[in-house]
Protein backbone atom coordinates (compact mmCIF):
# COMPACT_ATOMS: atom_id res chain seq x y z
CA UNK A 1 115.68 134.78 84.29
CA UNK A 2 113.51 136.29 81.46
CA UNK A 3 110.53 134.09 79.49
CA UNK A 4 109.06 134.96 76.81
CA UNK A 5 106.36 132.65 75.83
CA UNK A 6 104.66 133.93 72.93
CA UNK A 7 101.09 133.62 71.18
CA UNK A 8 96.99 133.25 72.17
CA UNK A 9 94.97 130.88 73.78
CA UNK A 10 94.60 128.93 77.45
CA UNK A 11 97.48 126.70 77.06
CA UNK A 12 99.39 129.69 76.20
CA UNK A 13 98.63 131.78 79.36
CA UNK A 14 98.56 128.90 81.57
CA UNK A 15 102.48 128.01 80.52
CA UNK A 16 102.59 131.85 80.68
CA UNK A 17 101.36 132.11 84.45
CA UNK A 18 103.47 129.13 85.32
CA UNK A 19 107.03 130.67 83.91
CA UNK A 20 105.90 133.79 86.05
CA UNK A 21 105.63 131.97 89.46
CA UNK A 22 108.40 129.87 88.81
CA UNK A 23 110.83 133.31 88.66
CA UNK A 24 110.18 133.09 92.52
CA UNK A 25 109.18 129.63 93.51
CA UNK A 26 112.03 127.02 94.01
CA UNK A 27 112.05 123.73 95.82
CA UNK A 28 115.22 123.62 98.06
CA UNK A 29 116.28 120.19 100.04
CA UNK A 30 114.92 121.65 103.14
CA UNK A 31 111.55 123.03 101.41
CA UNK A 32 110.75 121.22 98.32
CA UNK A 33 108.34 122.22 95.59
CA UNK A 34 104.95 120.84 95.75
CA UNK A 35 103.76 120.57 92.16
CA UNK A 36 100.61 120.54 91.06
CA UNK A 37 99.30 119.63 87.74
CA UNK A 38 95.22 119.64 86.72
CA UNK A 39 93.47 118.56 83.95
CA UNK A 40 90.22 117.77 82.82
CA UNK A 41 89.77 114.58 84.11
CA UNK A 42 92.95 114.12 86.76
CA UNK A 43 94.88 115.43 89.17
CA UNK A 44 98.78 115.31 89.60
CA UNK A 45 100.96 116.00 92.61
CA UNK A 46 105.02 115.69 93.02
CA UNK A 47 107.38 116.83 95.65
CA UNK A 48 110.18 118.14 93.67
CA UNK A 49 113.65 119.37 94.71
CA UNK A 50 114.99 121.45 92.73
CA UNK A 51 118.56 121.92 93.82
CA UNK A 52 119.23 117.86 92.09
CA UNK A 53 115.95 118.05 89.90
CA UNK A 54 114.45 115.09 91.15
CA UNK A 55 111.15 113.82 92.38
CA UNK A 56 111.09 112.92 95.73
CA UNK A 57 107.54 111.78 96.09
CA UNK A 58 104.13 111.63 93.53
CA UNK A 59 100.32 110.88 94.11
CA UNK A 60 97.59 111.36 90.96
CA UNK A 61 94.27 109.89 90.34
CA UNK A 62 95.75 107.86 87.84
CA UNK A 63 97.58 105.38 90.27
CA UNK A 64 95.67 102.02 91.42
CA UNK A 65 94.49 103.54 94.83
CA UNK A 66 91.22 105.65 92.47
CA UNK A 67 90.65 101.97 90.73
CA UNK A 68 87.00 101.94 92.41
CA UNK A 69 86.78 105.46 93.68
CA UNK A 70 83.10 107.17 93.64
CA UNK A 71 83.10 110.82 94.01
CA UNK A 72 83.79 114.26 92.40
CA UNK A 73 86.82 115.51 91.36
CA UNK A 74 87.31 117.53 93.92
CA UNK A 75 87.00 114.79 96.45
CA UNK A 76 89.90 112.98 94.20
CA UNK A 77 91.70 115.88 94.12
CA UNK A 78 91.58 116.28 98.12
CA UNK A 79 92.58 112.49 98.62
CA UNK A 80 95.58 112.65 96.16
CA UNK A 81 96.65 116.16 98.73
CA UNK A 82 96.42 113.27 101.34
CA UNK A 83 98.08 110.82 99.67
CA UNK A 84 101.15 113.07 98.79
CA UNK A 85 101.19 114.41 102.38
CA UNK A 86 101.91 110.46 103.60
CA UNK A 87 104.23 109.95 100.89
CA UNK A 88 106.34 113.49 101.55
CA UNK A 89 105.70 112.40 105.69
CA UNK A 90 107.49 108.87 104.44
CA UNK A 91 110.28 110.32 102.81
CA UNK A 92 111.14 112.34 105.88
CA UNK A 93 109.53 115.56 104.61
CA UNK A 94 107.55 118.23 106.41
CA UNK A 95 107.29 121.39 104.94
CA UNK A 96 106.93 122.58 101.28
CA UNK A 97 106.29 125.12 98.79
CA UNK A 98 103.13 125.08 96.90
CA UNK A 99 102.77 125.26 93.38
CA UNK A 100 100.20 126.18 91.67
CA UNK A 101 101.29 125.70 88.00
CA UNK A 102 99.78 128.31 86.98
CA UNK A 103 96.34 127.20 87.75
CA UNK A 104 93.70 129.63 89.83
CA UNK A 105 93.92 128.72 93.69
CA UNK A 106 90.35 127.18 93.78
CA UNK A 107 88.60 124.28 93.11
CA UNK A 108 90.58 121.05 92.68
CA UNK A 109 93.86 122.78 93.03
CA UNK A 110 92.87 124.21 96.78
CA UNK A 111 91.27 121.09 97.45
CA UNK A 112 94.79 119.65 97.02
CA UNK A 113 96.20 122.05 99.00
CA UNK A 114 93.87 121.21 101.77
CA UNK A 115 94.24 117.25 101.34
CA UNK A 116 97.97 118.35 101.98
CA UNK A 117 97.83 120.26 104.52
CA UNK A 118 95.16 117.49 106.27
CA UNK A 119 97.74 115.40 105.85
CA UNK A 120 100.77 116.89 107.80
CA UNK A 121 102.45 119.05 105.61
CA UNK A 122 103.32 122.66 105.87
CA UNK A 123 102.15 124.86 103.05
């Protein structure tokens, strides 16, 4: 599977880096995708398959649970790791494959990883 994304600029390379991983990152029933999405203000997580193309279970800072939550984003960004950890645990799920989205594995996106992985799931 060949991508060309073309042109300049940091949405550009991020969609870039994503299309790159994705050549050799796919959720299977067994081993779903762990999705990760970041922006400036939020944090996103899914557990995707990949074989149907469906979402099996979500967690982001946007959902009631942050209503009155004081902290950093990175602290956010850990509890929504934990929060998708129950969810996937819920939905009978204990293993996945992390992805990055074509983010840098640090800050928020680690600490999501980490929430995760706090949480009960294999990374």
């Amino acid at each position: 599977m060949s991508v060309a994304i073309l042109g300049k600029g940091k949405k550009v390379a991020l969609k870039r880096r994503h299309a790159r991983i994705r050549k050799r990152i796919s959720g299977t029933p067994e081993r779903p995708r762990l999705v990760v999405t970041r922006s400036n203000r939020h944090m996103v997580a899914q557990v995707v398959d990949d074989t149907k193309g469906i979402t099996l279970a979500s967690a982001s800072t946007l959902q009631a649970d942050f209503a009155g939550f004081e902290g950093t984003k990175t602290e956010a960004a850990k509890k929504v790791g934990e929060l998708i950890a129950e969810k996937a645990k819920a939905a009978g799920i204990t293993a996945v494959v992390f992805d990055r989205g074509g983010n840098k594995y640090t800050g928020r996106v680690a600490a999501v990883a980490d929430g995760a992985r706090e949480g009960g799931l294999a990374l």
